[in-house]
Protein backbone atom coordinates (compact mmCIF):
# COMPACT_ATOMS: atom_id res chain seq x y z
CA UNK A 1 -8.39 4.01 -23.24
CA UNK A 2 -10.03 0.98 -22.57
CA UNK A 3 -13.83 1.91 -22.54
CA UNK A 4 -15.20 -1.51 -22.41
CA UNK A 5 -12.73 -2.65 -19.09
CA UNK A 6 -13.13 0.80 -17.81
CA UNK A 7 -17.66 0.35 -18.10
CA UNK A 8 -17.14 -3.64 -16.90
CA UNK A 9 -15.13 -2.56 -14.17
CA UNK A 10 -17.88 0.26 -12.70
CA UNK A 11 -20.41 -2.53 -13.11
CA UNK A 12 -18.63 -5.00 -11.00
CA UNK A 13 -17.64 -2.27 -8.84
CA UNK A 14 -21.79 -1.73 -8.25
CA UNK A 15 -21.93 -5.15 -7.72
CA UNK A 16 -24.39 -5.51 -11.13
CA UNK A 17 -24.49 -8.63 -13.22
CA UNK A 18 -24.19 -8.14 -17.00
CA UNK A 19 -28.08 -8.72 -17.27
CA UNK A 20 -29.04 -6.73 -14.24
CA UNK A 21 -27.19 -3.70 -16.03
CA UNK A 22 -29.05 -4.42 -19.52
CA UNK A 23 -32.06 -4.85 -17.83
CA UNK A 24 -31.90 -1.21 -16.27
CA UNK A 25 -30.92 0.11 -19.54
CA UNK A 26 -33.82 -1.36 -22.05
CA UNK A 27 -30.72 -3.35 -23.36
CA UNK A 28 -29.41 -6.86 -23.70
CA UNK A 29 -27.16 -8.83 -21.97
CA UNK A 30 -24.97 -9.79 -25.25
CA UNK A 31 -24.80 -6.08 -26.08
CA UNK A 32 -23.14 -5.21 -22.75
CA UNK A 33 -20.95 -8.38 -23.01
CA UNK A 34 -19.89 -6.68 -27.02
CA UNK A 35 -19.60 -3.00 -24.62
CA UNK A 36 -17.04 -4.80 -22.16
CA UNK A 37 -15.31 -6.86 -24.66
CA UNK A 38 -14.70 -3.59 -26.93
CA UNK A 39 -16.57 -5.93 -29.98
CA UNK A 40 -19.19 -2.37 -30.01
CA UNK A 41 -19.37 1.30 -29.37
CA UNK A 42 -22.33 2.69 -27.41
CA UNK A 43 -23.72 5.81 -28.87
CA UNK A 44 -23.25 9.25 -27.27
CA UNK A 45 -26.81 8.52 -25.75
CA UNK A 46 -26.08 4.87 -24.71
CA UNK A 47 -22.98 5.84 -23.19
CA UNK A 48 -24.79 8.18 -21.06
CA UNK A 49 -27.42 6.23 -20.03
CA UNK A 50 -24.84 3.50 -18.89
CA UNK A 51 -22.71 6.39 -17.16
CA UNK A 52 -25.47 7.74 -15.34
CA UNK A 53 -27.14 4.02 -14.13
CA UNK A 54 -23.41 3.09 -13.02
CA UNK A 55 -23.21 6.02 -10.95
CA UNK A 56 -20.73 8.26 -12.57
CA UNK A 57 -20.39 10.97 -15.70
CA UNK A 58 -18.21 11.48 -18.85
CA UNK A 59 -16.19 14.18 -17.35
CA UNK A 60 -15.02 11.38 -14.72
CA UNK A 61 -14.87 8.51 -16.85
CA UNK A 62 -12.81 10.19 -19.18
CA UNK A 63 -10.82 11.72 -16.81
CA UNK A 64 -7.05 11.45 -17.36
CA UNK A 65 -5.96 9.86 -13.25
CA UNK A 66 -4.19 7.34 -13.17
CA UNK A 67 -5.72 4.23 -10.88
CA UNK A 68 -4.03 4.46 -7.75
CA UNK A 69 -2.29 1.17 -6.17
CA UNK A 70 -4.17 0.62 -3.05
CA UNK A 71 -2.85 -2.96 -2.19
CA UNK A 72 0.97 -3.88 -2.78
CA UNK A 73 1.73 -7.50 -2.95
CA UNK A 74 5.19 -9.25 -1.80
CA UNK A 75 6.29 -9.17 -5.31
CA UNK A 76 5.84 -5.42 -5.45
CA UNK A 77 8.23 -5.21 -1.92
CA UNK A 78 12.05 -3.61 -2.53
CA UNK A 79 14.12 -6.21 -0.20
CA UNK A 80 17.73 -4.91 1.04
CA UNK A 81 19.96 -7.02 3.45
CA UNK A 82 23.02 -5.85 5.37
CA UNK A 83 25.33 -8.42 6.25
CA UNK A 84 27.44 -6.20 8.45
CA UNK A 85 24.58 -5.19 10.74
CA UNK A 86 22.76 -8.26 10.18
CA UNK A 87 19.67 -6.49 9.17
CA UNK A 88 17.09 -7.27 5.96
CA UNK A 89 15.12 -4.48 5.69
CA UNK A 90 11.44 -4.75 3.33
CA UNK A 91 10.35 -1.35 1.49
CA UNK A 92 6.56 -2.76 1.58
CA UNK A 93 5.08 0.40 -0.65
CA UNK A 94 6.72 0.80 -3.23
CA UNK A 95 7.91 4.77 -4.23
CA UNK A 96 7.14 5.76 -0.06
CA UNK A 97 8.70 9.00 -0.52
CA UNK A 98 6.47 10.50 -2.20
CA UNK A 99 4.11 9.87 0.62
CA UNK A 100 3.71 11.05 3.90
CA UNK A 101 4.92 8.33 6.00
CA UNK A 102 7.36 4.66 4.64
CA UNK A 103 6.13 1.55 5.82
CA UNK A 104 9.12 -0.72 6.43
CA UNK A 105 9.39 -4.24 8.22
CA UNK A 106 12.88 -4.89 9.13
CA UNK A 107 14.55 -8.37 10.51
CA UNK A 108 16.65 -8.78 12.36
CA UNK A 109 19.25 -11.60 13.35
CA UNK A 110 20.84 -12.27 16.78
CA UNK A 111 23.18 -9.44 17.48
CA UNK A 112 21.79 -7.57 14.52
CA UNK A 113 20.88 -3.75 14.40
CA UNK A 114 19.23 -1.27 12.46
CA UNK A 115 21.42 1.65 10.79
CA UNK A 116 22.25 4.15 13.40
CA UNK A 117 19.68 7.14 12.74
CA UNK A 118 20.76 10.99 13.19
CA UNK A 119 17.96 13.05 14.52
CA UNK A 120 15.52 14.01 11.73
CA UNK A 121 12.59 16.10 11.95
CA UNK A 122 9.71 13.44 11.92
CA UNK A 123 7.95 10.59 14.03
CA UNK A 124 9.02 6.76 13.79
CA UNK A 125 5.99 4.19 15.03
CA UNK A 126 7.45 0.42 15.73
CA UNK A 127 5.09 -2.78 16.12
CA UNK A 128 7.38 -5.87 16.83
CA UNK A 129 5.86 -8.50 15.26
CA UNK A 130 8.37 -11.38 16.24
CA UNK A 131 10.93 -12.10 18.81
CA UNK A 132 12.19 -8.56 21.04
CA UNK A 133 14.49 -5.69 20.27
CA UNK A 134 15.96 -3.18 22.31
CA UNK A 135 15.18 0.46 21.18
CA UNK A 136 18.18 3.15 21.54
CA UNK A 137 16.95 6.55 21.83
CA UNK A 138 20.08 9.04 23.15
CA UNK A 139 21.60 6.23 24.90
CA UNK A 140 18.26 5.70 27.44
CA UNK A 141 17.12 1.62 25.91
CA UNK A 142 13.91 0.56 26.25
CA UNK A 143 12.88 -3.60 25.69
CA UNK A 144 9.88 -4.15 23.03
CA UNK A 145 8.64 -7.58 23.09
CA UNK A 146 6.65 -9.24 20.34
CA UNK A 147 2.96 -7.58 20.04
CA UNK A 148 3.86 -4.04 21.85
CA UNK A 149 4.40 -0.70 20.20
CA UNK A 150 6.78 2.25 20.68
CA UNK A 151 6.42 6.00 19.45
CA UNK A 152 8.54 8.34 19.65
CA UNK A 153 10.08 11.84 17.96
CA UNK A 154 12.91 11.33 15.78
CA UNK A 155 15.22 14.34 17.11
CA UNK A 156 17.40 12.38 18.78
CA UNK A 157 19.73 9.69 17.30
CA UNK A 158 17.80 6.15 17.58
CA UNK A 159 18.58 2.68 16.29
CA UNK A 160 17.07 -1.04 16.97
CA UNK A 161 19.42 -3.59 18.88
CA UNK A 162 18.48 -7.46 19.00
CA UNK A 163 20.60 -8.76 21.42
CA UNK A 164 18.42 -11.65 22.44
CA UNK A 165 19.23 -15.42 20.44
CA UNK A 166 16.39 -15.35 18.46
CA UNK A 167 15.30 -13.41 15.07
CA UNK A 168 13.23 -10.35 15.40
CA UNK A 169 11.05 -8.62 13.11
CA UNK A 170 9.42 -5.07 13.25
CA UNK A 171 7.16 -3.33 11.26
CA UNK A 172 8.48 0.37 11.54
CA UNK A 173 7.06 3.32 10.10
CA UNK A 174 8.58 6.82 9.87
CA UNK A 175 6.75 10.15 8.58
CA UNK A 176 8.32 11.87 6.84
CA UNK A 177 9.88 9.05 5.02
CA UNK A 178 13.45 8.55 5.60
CA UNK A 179 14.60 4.78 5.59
């Protein structure tokens, strides 16, 4: 464990300076620079001190959670075209199934379409964010131009159609994950 990231980053994170935490501690600002840069150990009694000033305890600081990702970065997407359909589909979280709803943004070209969904227990949410696409639920079609939403149940079989000329692109999300 990193003690001296893990004390720098609860400082930053109570938007202290190195000097403002010393100076709330009876310490100085080169010994909490040593502290963050791992060149010192606090004592047990230092450690505390800095602990309780930043707003947490040793039970927490130690504990053993992992940092959860928060903010996912294009790098971190999962990209997957389909020629056949003319489809790219974007996982943008990475590992969605283990969550309660998968974030996807899907393009698609002129004449493209999504994969042809069976009805699934679940709810799908749509924002088109370019161009229009036609949404299939049980045959019935329904036009979504750039900037609307749709909502719907996912018992019934539904796809995405773009059968306009220009590219499309939709941010859809499904709970429980299923893309």
């Amino acid at each position: 464990m990193d003690i001296g990231k893990k004390i720098r980053a609860l400082r930053l994170g109570n938007s202290l300076t190195q000097e403002e935490l010393a100076s709330r501690l009876e310490l100085t600002k080169g010994y909490i620079s040593q502290l963050e840069n791992n060149l010192t150990s606090p004592s047990m009694q230092t450690l505390f001190a800095i602990l309780e000033v930043l707003g947490t305890d040793v039970h927490e600081f130690f504990s053993k959670e992992e940092d959860v990702t928060v903010v996912y970065k294009k790098e971190d997407f999962y990209v997957k075209e389909n020629s056949d359909l003319k489809h790219m589909i974007s996982w943008i979280v990475p590992n969605a199934l283990k969550y309660e709803m998968e974030p996807i943004i899907i393009d698609l070209e002129p004449g493209g379409q999504s994969e042809i969904d069976d009805p699934h227990p679940g709810e799908e949410f749509g924002y088109v964010l370019e161009g229009q696409v036609t949404l299939i639920i049980n045959k019935k079609r329904y036009v979504i131009r750039k900037g609307e939403t749709f909502y719907y149940l996912a018992n019934k079989e539904h796809y995405l159609l773009n059968n306009s000329q220009y590219s499309a692109k939709v941010l859809w999300i499904s709970t429980p994950p299923m893309f």
